[in-house]
N, C-alpha and C. Protein backbone atom coordinates (compact mmCIF):
# COMPACT_ATOMS: atom_id res chain seq x y z
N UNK A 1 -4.01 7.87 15.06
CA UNK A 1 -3.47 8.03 13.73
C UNK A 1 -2.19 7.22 13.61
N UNK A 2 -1.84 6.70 12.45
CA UNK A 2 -0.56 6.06 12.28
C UNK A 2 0.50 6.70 12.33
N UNK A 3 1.45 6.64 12.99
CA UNK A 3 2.51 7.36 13.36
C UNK A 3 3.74 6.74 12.51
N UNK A 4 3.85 5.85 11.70
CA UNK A 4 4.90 5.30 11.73
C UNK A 4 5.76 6.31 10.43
N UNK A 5 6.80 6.46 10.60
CA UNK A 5 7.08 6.95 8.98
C UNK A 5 7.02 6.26 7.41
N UNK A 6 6.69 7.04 6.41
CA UNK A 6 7.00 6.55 5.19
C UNK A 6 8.33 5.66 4.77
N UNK A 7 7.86 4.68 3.70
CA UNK A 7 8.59 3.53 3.84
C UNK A 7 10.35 4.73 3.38
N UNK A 8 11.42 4.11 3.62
CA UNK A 8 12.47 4.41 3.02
C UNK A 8 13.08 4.23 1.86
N UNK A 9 14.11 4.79 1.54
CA UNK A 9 14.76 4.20 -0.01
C UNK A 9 13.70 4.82 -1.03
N UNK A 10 14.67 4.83 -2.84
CA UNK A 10 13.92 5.32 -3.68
C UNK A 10 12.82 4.42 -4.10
N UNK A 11 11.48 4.64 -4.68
CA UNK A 11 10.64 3.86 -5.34
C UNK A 11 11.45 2.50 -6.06
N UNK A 12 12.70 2.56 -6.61
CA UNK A 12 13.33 1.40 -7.49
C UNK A 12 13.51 0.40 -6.68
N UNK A 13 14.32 1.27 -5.15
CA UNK A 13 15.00 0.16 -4.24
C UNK A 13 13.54 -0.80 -3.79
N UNK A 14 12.59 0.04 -2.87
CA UNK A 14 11.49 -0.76 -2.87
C UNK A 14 10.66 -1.66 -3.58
N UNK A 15 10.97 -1.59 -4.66
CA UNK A 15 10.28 -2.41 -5.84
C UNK A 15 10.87 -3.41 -6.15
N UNK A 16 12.21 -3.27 -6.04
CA UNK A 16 13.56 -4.18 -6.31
C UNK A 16 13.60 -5.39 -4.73
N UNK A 17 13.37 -4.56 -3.54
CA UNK A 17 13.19 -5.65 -2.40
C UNK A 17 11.74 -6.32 -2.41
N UNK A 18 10.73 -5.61 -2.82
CA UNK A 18 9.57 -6.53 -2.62
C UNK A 18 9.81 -7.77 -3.64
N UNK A 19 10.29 -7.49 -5.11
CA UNK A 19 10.60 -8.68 -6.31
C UNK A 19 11.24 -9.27 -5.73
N UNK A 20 12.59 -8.69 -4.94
CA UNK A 20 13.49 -9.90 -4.22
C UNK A 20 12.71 -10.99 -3.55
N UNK A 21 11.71 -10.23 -2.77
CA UNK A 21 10.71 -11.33 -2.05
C UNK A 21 9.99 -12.24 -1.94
N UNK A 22 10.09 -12.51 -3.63
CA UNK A 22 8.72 -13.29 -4.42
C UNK A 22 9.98 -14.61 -4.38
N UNK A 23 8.80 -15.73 -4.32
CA UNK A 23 9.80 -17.38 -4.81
C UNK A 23 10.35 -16.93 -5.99
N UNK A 24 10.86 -18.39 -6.04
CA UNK A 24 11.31 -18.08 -7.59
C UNK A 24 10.96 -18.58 -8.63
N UNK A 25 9.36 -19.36 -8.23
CA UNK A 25 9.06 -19.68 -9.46
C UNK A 25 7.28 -18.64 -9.27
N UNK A 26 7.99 -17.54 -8.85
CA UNK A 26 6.92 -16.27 -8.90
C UNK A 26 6.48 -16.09 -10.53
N UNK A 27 5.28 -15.41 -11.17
CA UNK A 27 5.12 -15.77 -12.12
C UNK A 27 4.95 -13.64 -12.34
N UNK A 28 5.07 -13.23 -13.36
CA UNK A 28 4.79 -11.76 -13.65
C UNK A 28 3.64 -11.24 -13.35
N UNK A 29 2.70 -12.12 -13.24
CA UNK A 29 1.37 -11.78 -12.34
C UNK A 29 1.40 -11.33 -11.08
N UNK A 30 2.21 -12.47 -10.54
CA UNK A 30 2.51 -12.13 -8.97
C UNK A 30 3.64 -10.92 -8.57
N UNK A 31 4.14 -10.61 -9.55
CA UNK A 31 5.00 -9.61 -9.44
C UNK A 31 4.08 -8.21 -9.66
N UNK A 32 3.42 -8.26 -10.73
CA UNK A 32 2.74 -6.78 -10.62
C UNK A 32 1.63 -6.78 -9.93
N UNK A 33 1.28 -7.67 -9.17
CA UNK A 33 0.69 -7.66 -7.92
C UNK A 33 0.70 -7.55 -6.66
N UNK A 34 1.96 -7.91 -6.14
CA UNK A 34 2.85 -7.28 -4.69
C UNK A 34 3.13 -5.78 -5.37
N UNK A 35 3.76 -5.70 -6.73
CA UNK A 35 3.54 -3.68 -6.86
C UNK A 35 2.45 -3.12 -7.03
N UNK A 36 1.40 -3.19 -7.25
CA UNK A 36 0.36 -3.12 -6.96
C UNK A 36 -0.17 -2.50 -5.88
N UNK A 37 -0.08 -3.83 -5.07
CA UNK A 37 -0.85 -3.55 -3.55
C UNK A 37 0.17 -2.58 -2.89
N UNK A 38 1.75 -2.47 -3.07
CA UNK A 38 2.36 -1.70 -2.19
C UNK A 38 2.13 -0.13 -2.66
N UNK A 39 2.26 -0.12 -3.93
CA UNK A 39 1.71 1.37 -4.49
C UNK A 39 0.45 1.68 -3.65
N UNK A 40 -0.65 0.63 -3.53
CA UNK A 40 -1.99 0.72 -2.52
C UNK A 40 -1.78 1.44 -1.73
N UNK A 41 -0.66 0.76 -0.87
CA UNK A 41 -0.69 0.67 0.88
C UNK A 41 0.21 2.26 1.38
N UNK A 42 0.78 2.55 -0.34
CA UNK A 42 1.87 3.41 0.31
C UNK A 42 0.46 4.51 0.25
N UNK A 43 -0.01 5.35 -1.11
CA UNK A 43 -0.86 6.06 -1.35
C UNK A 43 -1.74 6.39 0.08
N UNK A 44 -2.39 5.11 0.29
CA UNK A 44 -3.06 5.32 1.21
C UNK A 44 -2.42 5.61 3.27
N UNK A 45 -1.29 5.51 3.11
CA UNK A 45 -0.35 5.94 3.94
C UNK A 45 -0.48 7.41 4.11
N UNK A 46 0.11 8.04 2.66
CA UNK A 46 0.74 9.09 2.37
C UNK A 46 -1.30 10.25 2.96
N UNK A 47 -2.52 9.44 2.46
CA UNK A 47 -3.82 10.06 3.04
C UNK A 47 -3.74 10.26 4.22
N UNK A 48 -3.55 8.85 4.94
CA UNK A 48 -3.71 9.17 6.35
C UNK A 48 -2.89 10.27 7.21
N UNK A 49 -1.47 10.43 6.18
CA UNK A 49 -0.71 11.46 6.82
C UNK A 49 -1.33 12.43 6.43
N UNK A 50 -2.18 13.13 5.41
CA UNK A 50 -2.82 14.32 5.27
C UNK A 50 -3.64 14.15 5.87
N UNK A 51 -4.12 13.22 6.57
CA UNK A 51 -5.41 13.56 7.14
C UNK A 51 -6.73 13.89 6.71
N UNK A 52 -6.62 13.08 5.29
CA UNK A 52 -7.41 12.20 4.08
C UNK A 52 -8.40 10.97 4.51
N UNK A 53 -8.82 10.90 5.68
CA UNK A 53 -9.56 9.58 6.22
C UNK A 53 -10.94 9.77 6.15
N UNK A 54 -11.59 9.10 6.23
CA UNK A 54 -12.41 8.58 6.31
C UNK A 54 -13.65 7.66 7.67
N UNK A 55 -13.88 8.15 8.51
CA UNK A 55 -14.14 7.44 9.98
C UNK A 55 -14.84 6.01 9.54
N UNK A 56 -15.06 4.66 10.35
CA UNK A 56 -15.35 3.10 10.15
C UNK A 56 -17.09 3.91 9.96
N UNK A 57 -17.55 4.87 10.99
CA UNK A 57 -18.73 5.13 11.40
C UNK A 57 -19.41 5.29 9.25
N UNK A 58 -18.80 6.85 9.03
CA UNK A 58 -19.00 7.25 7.86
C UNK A 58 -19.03 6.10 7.18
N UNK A 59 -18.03 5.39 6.85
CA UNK A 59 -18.13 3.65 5.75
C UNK A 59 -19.32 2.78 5.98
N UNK A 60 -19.44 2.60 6.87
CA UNK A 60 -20.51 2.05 7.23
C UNK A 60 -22.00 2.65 7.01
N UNK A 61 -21.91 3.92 6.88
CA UNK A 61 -23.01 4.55 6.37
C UNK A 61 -23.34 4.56 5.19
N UNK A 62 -21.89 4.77 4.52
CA UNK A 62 -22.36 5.10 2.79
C UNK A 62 -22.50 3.71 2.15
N UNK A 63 -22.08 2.43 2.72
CA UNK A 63 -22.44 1.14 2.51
C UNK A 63 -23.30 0.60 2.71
N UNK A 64 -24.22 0.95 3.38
CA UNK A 64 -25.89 1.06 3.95
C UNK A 64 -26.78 1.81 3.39
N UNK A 65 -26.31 2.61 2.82
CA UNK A 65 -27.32 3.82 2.20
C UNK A 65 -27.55 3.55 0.60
């Protein structure tokens, strides 16, 4: 299981460093698209800490079936 902790800082600060992250001739697409995927990555974080998963075995089944 992933052990690592949830990211830090409020939702603003994080949102505010990933935009920091973009070039600068990033376009608003690409911006609500790194928030996007991190809203993704966090959500699906926050499953694995409940213990919300899913096994590769099971995926592979219901993608076959």
């Amino acid at each position: 299981m992933y052990n690592s902790p949830m990211p830090t800082g409020t939702e603003k600060q994080r949102a505010i460093e990933a935009l920091g992250g973009l070039p600068e001739d990033a376009t608003l697409a690409d911006a609500i698209e790194r928030l996007c995927f991190m809203a993704k990555v966090e959500e699906g974080l926050r499953q694995s800490e409940a213990a919300r998963v899913v096994s590769h075995e099971e995926v592979k089944k219901q993608l076959l079936a």
